[in-house]
C-alpha atoms as a PDB file:
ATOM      1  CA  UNK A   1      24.771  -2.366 -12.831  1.00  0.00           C
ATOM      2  CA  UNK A   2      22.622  -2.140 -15.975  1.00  0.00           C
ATOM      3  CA  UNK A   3      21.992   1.921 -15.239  1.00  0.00           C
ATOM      4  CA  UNK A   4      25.680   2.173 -15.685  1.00  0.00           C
ATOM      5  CA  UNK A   5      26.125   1.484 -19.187  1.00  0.00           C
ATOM      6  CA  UNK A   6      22.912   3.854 -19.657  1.00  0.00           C
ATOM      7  CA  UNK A   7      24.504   7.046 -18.337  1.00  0.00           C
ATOM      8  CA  UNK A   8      27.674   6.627 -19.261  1.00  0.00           C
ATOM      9  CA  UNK A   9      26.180   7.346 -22.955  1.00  0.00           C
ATOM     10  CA  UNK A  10      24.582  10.717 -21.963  1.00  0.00           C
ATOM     11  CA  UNK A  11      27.226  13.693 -22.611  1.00  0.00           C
ATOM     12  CA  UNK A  12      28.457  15.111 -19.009  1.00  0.00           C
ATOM     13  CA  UNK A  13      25.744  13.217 -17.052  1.00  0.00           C
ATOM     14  CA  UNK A  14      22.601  14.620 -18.845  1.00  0.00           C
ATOM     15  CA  UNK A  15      19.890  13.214 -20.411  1.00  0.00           C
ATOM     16  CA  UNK A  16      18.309  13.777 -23.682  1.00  0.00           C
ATOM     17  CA  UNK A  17      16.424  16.848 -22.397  1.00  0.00           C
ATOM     18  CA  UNK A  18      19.382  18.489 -20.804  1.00  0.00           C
ATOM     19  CA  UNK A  19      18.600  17.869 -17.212  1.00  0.00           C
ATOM     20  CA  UNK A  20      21.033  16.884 -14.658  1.00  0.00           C
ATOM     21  CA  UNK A  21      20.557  12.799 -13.887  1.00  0.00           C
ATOM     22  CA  UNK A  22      21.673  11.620 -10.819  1.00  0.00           C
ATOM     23  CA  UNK A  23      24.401   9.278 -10.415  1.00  0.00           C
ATOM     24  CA  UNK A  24      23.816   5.668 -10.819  1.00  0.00           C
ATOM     25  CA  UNK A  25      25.209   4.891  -7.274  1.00  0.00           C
ATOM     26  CA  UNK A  26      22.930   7.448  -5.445  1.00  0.00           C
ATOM     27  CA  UNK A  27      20.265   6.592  -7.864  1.00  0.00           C
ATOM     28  CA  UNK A  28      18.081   3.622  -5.852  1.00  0.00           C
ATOM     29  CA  UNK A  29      15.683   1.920  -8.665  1.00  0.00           C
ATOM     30  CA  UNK A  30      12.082   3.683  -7.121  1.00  0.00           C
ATOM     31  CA  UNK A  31      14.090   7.141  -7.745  1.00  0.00           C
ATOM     32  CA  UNK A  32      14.626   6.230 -11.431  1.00  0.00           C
ATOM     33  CA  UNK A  33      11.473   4.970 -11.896  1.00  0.00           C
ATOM     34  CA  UNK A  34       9.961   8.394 -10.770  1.00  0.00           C
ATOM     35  CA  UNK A  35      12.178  10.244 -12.801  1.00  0.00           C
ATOM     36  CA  UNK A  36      11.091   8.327 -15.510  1.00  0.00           C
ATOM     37  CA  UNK A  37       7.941   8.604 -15.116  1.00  0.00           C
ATOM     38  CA  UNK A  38       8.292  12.474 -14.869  1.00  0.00           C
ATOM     39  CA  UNK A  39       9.749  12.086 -17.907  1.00  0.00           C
ATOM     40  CA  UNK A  40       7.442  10.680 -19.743  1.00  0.00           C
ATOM     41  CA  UNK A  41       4.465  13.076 -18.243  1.00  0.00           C
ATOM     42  CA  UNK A  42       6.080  15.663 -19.665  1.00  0.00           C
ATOM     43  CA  UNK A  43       6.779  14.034 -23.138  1.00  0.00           C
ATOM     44  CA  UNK A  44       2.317  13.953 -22.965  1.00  0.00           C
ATOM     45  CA  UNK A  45       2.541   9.770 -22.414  1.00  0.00           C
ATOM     46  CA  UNK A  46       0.653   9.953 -19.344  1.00  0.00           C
ATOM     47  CA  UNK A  47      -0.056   5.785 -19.444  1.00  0.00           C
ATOM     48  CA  UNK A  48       3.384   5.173 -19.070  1.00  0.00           C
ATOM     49  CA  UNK A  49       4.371   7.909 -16.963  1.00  0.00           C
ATOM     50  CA  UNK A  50       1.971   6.120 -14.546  1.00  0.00           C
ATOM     51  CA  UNK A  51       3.439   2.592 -15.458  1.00  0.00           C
ATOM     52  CA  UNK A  52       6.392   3.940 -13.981  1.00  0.00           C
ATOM     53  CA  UNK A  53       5.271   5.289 -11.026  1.00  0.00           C
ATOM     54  CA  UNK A  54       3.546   2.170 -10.140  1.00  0.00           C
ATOM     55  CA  UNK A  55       6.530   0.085 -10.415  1.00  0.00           C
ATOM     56  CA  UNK A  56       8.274   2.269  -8.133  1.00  0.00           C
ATOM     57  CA  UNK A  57       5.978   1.750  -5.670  1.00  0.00           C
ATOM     58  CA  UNK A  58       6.111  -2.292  -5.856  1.00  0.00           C
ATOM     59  CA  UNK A  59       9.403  -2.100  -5.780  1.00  0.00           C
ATOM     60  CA  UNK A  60       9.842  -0.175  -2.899  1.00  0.00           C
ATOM     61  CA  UNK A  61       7.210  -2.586  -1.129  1.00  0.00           C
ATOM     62  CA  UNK A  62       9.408  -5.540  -2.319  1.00  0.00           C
ATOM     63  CA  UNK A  63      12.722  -3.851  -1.025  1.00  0.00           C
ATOM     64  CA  UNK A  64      11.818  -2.790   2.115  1.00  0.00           C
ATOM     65  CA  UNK A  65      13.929  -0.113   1.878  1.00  0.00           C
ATOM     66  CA  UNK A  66      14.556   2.539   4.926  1.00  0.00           C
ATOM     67  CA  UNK A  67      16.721   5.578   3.206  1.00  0.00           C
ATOM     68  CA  UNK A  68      15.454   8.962   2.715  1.00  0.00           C
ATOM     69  CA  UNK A  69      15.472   8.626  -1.040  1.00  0.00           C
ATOM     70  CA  UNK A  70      13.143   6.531  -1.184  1.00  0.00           C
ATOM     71  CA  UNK A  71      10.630   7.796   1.029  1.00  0.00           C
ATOM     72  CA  UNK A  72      10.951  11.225  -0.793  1.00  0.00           C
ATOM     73  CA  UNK A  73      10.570   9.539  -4.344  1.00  0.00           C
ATOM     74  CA  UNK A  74       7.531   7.432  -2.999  1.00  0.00           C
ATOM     75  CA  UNK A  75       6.095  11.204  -1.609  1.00  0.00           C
ATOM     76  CA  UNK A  76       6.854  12.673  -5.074  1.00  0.00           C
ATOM     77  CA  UNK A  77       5.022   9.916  -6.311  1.00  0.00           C
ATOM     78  CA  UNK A  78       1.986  10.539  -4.515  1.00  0.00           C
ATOM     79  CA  UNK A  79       1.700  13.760  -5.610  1.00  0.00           C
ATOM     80  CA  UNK A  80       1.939  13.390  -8.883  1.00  0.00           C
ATOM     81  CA  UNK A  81      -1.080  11.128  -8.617  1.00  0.00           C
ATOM     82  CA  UNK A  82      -2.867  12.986  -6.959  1.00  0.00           C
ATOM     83  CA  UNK A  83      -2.189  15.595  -9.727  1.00  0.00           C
ATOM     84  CA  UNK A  84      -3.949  13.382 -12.206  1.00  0.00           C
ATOM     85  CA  UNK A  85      -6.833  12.852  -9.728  1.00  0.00           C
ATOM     86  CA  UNK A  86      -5.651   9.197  -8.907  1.00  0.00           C
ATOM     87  CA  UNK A  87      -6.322   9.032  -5.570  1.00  0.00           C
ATOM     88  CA  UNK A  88      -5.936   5.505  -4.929  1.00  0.00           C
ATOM     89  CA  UNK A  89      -2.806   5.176  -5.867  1.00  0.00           C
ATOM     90  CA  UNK A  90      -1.775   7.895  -4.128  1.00  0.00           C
ATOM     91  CA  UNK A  91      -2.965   6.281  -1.206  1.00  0.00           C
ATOM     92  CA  UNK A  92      -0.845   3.348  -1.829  1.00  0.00           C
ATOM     93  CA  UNK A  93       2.608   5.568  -2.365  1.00  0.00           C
ATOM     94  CA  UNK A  94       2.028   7.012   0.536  1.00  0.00           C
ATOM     95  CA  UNK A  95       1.207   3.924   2.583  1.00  0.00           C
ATOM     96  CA  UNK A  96       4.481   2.655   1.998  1.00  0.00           C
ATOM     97  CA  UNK A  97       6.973   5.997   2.052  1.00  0.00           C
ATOM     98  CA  UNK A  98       5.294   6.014   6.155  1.00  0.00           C
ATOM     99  CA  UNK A  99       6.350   2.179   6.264  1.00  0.00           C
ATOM    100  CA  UNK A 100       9.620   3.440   5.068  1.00  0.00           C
ATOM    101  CA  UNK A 101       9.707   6.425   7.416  1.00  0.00           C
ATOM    102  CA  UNK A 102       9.380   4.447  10.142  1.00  0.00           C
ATOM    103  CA  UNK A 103      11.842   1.822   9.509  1.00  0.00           C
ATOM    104  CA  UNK A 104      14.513   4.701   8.842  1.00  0.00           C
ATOM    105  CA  UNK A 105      13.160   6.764  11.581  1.00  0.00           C
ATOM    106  CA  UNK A 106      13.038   4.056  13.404  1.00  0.00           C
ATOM    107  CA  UNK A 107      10.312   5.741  15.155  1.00  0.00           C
ATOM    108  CA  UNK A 108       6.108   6.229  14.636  1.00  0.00           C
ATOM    109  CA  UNK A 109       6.336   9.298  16.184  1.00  0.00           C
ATOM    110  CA  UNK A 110       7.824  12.348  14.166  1.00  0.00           C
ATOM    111  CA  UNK A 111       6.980  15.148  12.116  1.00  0.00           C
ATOM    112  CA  UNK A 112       7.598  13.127   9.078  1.00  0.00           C
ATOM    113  CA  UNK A 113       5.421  10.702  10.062  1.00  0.00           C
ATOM    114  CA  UNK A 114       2.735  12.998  10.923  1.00  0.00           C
ATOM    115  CA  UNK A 115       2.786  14.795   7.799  1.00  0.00           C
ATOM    116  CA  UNK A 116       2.452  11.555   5.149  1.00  0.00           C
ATOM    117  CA  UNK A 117      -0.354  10.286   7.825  1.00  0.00           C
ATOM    118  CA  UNK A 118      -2.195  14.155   6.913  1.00  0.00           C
ATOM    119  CA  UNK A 119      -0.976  13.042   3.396  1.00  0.00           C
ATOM    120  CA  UNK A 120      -3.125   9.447   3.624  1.00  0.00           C
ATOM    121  CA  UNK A 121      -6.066  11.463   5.353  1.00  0.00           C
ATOM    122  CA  UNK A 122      -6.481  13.389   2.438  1.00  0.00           C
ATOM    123  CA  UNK A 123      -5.963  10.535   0.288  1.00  0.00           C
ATOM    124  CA  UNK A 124      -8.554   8.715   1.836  1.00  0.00           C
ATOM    125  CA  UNK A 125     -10.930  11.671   2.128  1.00  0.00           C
ATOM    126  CA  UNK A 126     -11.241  11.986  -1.443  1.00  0.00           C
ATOM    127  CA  UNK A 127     -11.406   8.341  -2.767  1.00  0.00           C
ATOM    128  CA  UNK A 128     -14.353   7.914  -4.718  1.00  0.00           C
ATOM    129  CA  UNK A 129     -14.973   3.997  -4.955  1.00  0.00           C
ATOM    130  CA  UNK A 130     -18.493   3.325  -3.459  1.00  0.00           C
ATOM    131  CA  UNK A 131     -16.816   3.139   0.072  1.00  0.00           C
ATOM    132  CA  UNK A 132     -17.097   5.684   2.775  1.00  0.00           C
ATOM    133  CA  UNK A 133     -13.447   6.374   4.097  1.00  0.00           C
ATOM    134  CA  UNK A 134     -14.175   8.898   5.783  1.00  0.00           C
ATOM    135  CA  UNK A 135     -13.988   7.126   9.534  1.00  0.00           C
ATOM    136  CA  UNK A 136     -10.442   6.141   8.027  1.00  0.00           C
ATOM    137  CA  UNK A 137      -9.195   9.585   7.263  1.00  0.00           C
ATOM    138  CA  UNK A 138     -10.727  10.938  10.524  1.00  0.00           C
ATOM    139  CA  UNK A 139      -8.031   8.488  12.529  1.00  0.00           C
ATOM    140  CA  UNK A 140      -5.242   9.579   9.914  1.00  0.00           C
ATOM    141  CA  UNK A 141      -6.410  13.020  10.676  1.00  0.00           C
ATOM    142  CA  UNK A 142      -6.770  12.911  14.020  1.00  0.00           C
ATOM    143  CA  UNK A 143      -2.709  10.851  15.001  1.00  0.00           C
ATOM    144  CA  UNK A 144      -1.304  13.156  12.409  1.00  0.00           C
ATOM    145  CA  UNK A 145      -2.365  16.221  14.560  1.00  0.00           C
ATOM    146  CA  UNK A 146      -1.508  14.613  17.966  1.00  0.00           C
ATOM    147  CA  UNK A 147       1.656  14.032  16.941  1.00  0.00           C
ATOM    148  CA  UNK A 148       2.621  17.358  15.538  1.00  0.00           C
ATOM    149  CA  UNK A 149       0.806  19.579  18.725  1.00  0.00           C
ATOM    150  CA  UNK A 150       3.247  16.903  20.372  1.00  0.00           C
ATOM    151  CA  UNK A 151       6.644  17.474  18.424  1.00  0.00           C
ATOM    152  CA  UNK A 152       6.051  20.769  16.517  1.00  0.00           C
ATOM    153  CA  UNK A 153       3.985  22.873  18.775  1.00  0.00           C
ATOM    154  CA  UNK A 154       0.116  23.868  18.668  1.00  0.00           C
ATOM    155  CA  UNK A 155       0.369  26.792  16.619  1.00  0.00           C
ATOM    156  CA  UNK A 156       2.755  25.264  13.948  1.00  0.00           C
ATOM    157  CA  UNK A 157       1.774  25.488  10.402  1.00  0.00           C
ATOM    158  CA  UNK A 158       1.205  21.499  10.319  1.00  0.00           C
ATOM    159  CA  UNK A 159      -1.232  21.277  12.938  1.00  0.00           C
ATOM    160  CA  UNK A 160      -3.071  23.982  11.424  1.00  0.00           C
ATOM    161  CA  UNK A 161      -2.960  22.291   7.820  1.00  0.00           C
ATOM    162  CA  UNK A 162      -4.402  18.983   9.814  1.00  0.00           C
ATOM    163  CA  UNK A 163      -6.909  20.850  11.510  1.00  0.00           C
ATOM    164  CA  UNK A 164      -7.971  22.537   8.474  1.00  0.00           C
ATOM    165  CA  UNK A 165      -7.848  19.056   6.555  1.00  0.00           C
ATOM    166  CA  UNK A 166     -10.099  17.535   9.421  1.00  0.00           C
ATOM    167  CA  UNK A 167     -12.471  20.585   9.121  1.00  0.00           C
ATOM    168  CA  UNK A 168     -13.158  20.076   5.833  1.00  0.00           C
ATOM    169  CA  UNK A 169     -13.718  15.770   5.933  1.00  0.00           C
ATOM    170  CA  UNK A 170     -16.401  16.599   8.831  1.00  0.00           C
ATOM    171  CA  UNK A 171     -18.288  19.209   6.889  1.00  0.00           C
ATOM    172  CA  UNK A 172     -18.196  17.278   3.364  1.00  0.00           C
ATOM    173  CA  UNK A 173     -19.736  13.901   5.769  1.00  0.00           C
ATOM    174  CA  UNK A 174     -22.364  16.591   7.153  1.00  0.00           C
ATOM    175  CA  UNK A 175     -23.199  17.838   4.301  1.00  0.00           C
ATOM    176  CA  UNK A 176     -23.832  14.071   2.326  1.00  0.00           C
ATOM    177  CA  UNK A 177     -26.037  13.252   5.925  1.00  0.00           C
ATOM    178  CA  UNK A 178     -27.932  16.392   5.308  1.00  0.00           C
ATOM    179  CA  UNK A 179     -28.161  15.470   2.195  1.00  0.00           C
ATOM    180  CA  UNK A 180     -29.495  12.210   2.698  1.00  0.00           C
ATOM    181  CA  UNK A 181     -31.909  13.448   5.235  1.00  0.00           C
ATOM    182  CA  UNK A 182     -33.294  16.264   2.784  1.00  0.00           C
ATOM    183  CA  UNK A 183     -33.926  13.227   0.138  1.00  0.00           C
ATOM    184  CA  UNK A 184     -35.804  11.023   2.402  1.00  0.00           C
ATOM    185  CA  UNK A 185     -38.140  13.670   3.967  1.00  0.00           C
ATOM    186  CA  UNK A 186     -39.126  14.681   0.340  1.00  0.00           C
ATOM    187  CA  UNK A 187     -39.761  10.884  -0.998  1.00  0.00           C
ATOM    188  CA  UNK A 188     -41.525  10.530   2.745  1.00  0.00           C
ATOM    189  CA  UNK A 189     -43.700  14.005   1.779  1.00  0.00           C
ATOM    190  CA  UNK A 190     -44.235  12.219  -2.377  1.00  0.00           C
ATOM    191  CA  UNK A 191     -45.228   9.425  -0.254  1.00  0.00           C
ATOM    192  CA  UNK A 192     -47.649  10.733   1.959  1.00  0.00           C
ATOM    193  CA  UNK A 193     -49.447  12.720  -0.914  1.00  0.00           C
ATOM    194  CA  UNK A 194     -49.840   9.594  -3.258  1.00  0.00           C
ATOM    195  CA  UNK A 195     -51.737   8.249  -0.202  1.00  0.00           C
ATOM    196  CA  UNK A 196     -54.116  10.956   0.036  1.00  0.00           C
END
């Protein structure tokens, strides 16, 4: 394994910054990748700290993989995105840790499940690209909290995070309609006075 070689150079297991790496054999290729990338965010090289979390998200669509590791990496991926206001991207991390939730879950119907599908709602909710995704997040929204009043409970702290989340997507797409109505009842009233 070419990782091998790599850590076997770093004094009791660490890299150069004195953190703890994990082991080469429990260390699947989108886990490096995020590490890496976490790396270099904090070294300030944001464009390759990004690089890297890109390819781990490829990868992990190439793989196919269905451990735990990778769905976590893919989640921590996500979020770092989202950190750095790069919601699309986001999107697609999270896209594929529920693809590989639910081939290790072997189940579409869990908490985990629920809780990356609140995670793409967001997502979705605050993509910026000309498109309305709103309708989109609403059906993310709306499974996520079906399943956890299902499996969690009504009152658990999910469902209220969902149903919070879903509060705020319907009042942001009221407020753009109201919006939209205020601006053509003005250039309706400009309109009517150029007339006269």
């Amino acid at each position: 394994m070419v990782f091998r070689g790599i850590f076997s150079n770093w004094p009791g297991g660490r890299g150069d910054s004195g953190h703890k790496v994990s082991s080469p054999k429990r260390c699947g290729y989108v886990t490096c990748m995020y590490d890496l990338g976490e790396a270099k965010e904090k070294k300030g090289e944001l464009g390759e700290a990004i690089s890297c979390w890109t390819r781990a998200i490829l990868v992990a669509q190439r793989q196919r993989s269905c451990d735990i590791e990778t769905a976590r990496a893919l989640d921590s991926v996500g979020d770092k995105f989202t950190k750095h206001g790069r919601w699309d991207e986001a999107l697609a991390a999270w896209n594929e840790m529920l693809n590989v939730q639910k081939r290790y879950l072997r189940t579409d119907w869990h908490p985990e499940v629920a809780r990356t599908l609140n995670k793409i709602g967001v997502a979705l909710s605050r993509i910026r690209n000309g498109s309305d995704h709103t309708y989109s997040a609403l059906m993310a929204f709306e499974k996520a909290l079906e399943m956890q009043q299902d499996t969690l409970g009504p009152g658990h702290e999910d469902c209220v995070e969902t149903t919070q989340n879903m509060f705020k997507l319907l009042q942001g797409f009221r407020q753009r309609e109201q919006r939209e109505e205020d601006e053509l009842s003005e250039s309706g009233s400009k309109e009517e006075e150029e007339e006269r």
